[in-house]
Each structure stands twice: as structure tokens, then as C-alpha cells.
Protein backbone atom coordinates (compact mmCIF):
# COMPACT_ATOMS: atom_id res chain seq x y z
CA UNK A 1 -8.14 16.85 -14.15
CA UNK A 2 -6.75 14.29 -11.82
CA UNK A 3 -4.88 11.35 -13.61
CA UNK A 4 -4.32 7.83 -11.69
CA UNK A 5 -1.40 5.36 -12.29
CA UNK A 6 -2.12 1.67 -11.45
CA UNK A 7 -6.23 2.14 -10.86
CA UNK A 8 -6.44 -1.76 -12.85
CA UNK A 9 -4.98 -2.64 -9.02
CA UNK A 10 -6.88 -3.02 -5.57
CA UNK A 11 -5.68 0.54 -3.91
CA UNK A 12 -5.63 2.66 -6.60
CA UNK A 13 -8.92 0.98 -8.87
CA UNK A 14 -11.39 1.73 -5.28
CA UNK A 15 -9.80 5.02 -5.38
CA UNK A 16 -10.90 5.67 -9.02
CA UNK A 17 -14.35 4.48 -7.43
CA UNK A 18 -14.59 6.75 -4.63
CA UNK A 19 -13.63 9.70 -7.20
CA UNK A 20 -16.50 8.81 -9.61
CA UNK A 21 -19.34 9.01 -6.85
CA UNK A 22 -17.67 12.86 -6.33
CA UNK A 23 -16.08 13.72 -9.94
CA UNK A 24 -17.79 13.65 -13.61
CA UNK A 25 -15.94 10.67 -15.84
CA UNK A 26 -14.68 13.34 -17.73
CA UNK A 27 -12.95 14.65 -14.94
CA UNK A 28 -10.30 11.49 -14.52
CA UNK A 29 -7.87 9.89 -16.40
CA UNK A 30 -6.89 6.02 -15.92
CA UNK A 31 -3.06 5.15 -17.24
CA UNK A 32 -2.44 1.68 -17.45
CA UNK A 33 0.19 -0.66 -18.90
CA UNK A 34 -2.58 -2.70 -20.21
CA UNK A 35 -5.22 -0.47 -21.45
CA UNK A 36 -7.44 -3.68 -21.95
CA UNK A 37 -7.33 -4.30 -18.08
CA UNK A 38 -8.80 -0.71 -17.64
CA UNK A 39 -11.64 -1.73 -19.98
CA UNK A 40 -14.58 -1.24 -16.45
CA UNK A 41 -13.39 2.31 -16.12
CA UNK A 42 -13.95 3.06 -20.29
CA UNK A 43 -16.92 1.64 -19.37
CA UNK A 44 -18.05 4.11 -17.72
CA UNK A 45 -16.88 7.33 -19.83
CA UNK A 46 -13.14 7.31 -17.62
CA UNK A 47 -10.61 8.37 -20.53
CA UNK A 48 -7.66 5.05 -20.52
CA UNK A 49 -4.27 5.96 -21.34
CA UNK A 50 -1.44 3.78 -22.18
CA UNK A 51 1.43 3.94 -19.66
CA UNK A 52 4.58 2.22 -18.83
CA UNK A 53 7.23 2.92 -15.85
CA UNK A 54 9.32 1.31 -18.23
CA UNK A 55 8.73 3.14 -21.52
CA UNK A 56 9.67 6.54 -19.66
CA UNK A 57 9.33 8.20 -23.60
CA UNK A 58 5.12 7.78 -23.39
CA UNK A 59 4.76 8.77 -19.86
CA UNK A 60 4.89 12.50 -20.59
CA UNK A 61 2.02 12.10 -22.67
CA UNK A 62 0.38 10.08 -20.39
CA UNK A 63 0.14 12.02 -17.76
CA UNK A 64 -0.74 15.31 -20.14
CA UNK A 65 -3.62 17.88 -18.80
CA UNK A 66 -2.76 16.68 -14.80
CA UNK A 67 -3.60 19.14 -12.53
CA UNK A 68 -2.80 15.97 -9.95
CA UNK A 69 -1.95 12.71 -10.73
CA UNK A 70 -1.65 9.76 -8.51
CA UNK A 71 1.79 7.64 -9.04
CA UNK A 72 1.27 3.90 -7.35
CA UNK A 73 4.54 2.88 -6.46
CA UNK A 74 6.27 -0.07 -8.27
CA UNK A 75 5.36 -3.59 -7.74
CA UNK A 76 8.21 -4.87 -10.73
CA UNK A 77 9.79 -7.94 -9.84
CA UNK A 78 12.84 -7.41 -12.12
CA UNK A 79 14.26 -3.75 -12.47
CA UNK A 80 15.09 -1.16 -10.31
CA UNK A 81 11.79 0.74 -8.34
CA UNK A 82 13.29 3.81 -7.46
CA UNK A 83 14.69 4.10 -11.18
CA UNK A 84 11.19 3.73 -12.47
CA UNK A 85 9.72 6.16 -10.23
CA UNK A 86 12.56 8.73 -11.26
CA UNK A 87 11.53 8.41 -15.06
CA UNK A 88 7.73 9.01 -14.09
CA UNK A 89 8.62 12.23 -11.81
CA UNK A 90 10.57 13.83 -14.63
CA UNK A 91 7.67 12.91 -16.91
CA UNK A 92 5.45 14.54 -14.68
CA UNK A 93 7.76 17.40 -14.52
CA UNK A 94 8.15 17.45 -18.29
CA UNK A 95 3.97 17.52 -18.67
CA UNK A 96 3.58 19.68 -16.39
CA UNK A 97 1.64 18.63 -13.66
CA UNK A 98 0.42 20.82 -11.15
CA UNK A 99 0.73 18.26 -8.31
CA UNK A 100 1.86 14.81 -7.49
CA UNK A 101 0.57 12.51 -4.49
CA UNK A 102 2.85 9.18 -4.37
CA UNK A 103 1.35 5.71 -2.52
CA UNK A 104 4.15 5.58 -0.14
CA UNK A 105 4.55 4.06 3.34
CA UNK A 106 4.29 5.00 7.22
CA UNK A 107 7.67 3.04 7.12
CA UNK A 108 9.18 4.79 4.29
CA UNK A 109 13.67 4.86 5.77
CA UNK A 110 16.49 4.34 4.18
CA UNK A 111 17.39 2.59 7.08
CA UNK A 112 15.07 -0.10 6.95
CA UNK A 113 15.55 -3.75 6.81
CA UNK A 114 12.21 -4.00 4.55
CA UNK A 115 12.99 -3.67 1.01
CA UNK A 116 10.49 -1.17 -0.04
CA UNK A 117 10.30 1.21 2.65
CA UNK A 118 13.90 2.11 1.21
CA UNK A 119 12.40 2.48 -2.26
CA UNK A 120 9.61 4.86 -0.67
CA UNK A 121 12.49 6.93 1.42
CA UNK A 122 14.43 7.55 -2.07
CA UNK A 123 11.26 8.31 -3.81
CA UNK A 124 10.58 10.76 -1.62
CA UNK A 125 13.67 12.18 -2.25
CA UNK A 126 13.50 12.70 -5.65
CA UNK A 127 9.75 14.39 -4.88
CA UNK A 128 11.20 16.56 -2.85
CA UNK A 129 13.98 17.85 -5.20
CA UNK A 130 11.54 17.68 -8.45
CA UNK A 131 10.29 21.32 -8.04
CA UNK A 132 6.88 20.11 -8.32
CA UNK A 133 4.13 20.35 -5.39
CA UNK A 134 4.16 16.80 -3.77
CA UNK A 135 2.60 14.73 -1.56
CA UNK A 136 3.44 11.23 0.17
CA UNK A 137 1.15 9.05 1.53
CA UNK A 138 2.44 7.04 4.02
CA UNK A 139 -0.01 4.53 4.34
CA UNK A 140 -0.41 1.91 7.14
CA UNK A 141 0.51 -1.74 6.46
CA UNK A 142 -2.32 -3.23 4.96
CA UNK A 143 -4.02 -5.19 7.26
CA UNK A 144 -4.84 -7.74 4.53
CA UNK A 145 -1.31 -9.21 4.39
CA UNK A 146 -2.14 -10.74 7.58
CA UNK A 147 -3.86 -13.76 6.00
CA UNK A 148 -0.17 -15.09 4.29
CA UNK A 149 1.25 -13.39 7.49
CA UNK A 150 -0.03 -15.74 10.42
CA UNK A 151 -0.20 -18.60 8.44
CA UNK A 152 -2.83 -21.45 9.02
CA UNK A 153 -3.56 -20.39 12.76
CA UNK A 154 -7.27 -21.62 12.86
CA UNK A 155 -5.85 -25.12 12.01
CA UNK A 156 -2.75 -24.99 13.88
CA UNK A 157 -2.90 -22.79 16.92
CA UNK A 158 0.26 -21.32 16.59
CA UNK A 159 1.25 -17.96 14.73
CA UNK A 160 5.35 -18.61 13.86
CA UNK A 161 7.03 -16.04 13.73
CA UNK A 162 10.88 -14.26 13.33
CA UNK A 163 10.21 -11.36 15.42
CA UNK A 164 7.64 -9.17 16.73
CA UNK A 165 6.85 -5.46 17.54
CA UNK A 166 3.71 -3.26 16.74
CA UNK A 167 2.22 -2.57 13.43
CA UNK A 168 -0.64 -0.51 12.75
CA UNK A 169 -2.68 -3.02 10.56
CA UNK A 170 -4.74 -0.53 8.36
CA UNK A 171 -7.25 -1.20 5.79
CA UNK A 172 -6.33 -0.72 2.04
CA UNK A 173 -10.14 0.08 1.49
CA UNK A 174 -9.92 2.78 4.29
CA UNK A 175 -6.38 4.10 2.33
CA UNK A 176 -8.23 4.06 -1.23
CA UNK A 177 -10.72 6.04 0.25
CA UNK A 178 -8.42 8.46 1.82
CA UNK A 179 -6.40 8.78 -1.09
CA UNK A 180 -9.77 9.60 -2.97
CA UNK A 181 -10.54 12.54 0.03
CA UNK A 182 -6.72 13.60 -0.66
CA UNK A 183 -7.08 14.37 -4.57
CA UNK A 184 -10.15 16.02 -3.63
CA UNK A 185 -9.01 18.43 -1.20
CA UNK A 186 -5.35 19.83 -3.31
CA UNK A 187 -3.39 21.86 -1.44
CA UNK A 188 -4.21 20.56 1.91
CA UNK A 189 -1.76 18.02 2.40
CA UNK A 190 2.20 19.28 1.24
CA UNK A 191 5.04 16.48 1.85
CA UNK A 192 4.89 13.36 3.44
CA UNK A 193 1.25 12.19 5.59
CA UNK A 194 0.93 9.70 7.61
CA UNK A 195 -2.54 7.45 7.29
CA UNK A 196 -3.06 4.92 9.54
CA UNK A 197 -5.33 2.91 11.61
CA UNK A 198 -5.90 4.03 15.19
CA UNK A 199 -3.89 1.09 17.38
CA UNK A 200 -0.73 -0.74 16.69
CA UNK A 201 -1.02 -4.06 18.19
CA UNK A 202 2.00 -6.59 18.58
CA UNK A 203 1.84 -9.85 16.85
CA UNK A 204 1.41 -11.39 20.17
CA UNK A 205 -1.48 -9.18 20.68
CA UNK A 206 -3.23 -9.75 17.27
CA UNK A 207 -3.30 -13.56 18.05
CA UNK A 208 -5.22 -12.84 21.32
CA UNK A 209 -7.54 -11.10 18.49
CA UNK A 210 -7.68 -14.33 16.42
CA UNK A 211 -8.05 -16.39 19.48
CA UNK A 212 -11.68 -14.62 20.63
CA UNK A 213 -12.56 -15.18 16.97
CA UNK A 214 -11.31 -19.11 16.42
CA UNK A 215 -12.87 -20.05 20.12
CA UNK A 216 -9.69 -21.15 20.95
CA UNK A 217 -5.85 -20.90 22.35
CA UNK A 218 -3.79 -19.07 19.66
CA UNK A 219 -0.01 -19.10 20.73
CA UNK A 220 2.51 -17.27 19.18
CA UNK A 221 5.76 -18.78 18.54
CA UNK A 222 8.94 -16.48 17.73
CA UNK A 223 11.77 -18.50 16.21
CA UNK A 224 15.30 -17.92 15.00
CA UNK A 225 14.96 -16.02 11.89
CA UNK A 226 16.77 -18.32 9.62
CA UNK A 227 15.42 -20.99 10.97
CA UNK A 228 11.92 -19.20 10.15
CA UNK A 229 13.55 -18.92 6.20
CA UNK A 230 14.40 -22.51 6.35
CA UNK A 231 10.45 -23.34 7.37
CA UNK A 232 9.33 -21.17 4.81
CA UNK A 233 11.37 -22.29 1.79
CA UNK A 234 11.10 -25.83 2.62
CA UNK A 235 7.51 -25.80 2.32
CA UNK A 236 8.40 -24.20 -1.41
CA UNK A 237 9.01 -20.53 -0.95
CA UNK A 238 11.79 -19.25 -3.25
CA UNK A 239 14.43 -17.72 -0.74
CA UNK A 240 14.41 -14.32 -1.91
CA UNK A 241 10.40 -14.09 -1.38
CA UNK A 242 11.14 -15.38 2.44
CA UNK A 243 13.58 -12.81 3.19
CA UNK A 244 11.65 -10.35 1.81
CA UNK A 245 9.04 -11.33 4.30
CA UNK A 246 11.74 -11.67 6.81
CA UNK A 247 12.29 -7.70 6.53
CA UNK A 248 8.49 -6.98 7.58
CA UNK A 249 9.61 -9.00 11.13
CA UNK A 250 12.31 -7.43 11.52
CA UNK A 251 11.59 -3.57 11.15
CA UNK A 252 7.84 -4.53 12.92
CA UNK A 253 11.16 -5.47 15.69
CA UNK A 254 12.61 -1.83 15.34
CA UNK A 255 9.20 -0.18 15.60
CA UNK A 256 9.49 1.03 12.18
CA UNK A 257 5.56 0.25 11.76
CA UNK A 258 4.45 2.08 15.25
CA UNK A 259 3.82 4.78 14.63
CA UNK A 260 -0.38 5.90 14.65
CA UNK A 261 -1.71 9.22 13.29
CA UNK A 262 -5.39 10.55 13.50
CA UNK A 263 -5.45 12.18 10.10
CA UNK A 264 -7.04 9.01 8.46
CA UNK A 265 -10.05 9.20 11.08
CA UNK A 266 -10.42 12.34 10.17
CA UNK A 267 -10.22 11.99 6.66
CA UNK A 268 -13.08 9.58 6.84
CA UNK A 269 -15.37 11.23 9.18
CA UNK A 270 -15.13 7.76 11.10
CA UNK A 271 -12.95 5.73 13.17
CA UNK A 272 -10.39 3.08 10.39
CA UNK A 273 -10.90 -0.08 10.62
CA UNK A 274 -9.17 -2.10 13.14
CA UNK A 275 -7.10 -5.70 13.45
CA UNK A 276 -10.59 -7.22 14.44
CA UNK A 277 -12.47 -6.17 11.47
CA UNK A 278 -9.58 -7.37 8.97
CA UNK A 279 -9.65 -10.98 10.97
CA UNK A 280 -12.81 -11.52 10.46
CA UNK A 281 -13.16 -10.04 6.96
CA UNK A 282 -10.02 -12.31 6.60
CA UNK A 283 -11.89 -15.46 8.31
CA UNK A 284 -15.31 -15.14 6.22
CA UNK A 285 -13.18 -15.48 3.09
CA UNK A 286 -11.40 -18.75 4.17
CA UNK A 287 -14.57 -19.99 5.39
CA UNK A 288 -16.43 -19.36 1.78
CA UNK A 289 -13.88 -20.60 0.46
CA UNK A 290 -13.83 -23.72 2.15
């Protein structure tokens, strides 16, 4: 039986997906915080459990009967991540699960100036002293982001930036699916894998991207990076939010995102999908919605 933390998100609910057009309902487990949000996958025979990173007592038997089970890492905004993912990988340990895959990142150092590649680094540190089989999957950065990323460029012409370095923009689609491939292959994968698109293009080299697509000059503007903070929190960010984007800059800077692999490709039978295809998936939305 495979069980799935956070499936009532994006990455981990197309995952669920992918598993039911392989697996019989019966065969998967969806825990959830708010069982009421899991309500499509009850729908369709997909036992819902109640589960809480935060209520570490009812995680045990939530993740009962796992012979893997998918941990999403934390999105909180108030509490400590790496705490939370400690109380779910003695839970899993205490339940008895045969093996653990965790959604971490290609970035994952304790090193790093982005908050939660330092969350993934510890987390993977407690996997690997838990006792129990593990893998990490250090997905790409998900070329999605880019839309609150380059800000307004079709309007504008300019990408602003605080820094810039390669990043290997990956589709969260193409990780749910490989996740999905993962779970259904155990045993293959031990420790940390990297997932990731096939190129890692520079900022300055994704707005040559956007600039075939908008039919026009696209120039990309690196600025002081508190003067980049300042921008962003005059036009009503709260500080902490902007430095938290700051830290994407500046380990994109230190090459911390450069990194390609070809296991993803291979995973899918088919080449990821690149910078292009999330622009213009990215482009089509703004235009329907405008």
C-alpha cells in the first residue's frame, strides 16, 4: 500500500492521479489535515486519513499499513519545518513503514542562502539516520514560479532582478509524474535523486526566451539586492516574503540550482519540459485571464 501526505496540493494530488491510472483505489491511501479537502479522491474509492505534522500523536496511525509513503515537505508559515518533518519520520518509524520517499530539492545544503533548501539538507539527515529505507527527491525548481519571478515583463520589458545564475526550470507536472514512476518502481532509487529538466538557463537567457514569445526586446536588469527588497516591499510585499525571494537570487548566484540530471527523461520515457513550454503555458494563462 503506498500512502501520500499533502495529495489535496498541486505536486502531490497529480501524483495521486498518475498512481490511479496504474494502482486499484484500494491500493492508496490519501492523509490530509483536512479530510474534507480530500473529498475528489473518496470519490473515487481512495481511503482519506486524517493527518497533521503538527499533531505528531495521530501520524502513526496515519501512516499505518505503508509499505511506502510519500512525505511532502512543509509549507507552515509559523513553526519549525525540519521539527515537523522529524515527528512524521519517527511516526513512520513507529508504524512501520517499509519505505519513505521525501519531496525534497536539487538544492537541498545547509549552506544555502534559500531558506528551504536548508530545511531539505536537515531532513535528509534525519532520513538518513532513521533506519528506515529512504529516498529524496530532489526536484528541479518549478518552472511555474517564474510567473511571480519575472514580474510584468510583457508590459514592461524589463525582468529586475538581484542576481542571476542558472536554474534548471522543471515542470511540477513532469515531477508529479516522476514521483508517481518512483513509488511504482521501490527499491530502485535508495538516498537522495536528482530530477530535473534537461538545460539550466540563466535569467538573462530565459528573457531571450520570453522575448521570441512577447515579439519584442526583453532586458534584464540586475540591481542591488536591497535595493531589489526596497522595490518589492514598497509595492506591498511584507519584508520577510522579499527576502525569502531574495535567497532564490542569490543561491541561483552560487549555482546552487545548476546542476541537470537525465534520470527524469528517463523516468518519463520523454524529454521534461523546458523554460519555453512553462512561458508559454505561463503566457496563455495571463492572456485568459485578461
Amino acid at each position: 500500500m503506498i500512502v501520500l501526505t499533502g495529495a489535496t496540493g498541486a505536486l502531490v494530488g497529480s501524483t495521486a492521479d498518475h498512481l490511479l491510472e496504474r494502482l486499484d483505489p484500494e491500493e492508496l491511501v490519501v492523509v490530509a489535515r483536512d479530510p474534507r479537502k480530500a473529498q475528489r479522491f473518496a470519490d473515487r474509492g481512495v481511503e482519506v486519513r486524517h493527518g497533521d505534522y503538527d499533531d505528531p500523536s495521530g501520524l502513526p496511525a496515519a501512516f499505518a499499513g505503508a509499505d511506502q509513503l510519500l512525505l511532502v515537505s512543509s509549507n507552515a508559515v509559523v513553526g519549525d519545518p525540519v521539527e515537523q518533518h522529524r515527528a512524521a519520520i519517527e511516526a513512520a518509524v513507529a508504524a512501520g513503514v517499509g519505505r519513505l520517499l521525501y519531496t525534497s530539492h536539487q538544492g537541498a545544503s545547509p549552506a544555502s542562502p534559500f531558506a528551504p533548501a536548508r530545511t531539505h539538507a536537515a531532513t535528509e539527515e534525519l532520513l538518513a539516520g532513521s533506519g528506515l529505507a529512504w529516498t529524496s527527491l530532489r526536484n528541479g525548481f518549478y518552472a511555474h514560479t517564474l510567473e511571480w519571478l519575472l514580474g510584468p515583463w510583457r508590459e514592461t520589458g524589463r525582468i529586475v532582478i538581484p542576481g542571476d545564475g542558472p536554474v534548471s526550470w522543471t515542470s511540477r507536472e513532469d515531477e508529479a509524474e516522476a514521483a508517481a514512476l518512483v513509488l511504482l518502481s521501490p527499491g530502485a532509487h535508495d538516498g537522495p535523486v536528482t530530477l530535473t529538466a534537461a538545460a539550466a538557463p540563466t535569467f538573462v537567457a530565459v528573457a531571450a526566451v520570453a522575448a521570441e514569445l512577447a515579439s519584442r526586446p526583453v532586458e534584464t536588469v540586475v540591481v542591488d539586492p536591497e535595493e531589489w527588497v526596497s522595490g518589492l516591499v514598497a509595492a506591498g510585499s511584507p519584508e520577510p516574503q522579499a527576502r525569502f525571494t531574495l535567497g532564490i537570487f542569490e543561491a541561483a548566484a552560487q549555482e546552487m540550482f545548476a546542476g541537470v540530471d537525465p534520470l527524469l527523461g528517463e523516468l518519463l520515457g520523454r524529454a521534461p519540459r523546458t523554460v519555453r513550454d512553462a512561458l508559454q503555458a505561463i503566457d496563455a494563462k495571463q492572456r485568459a485571464a485578461g
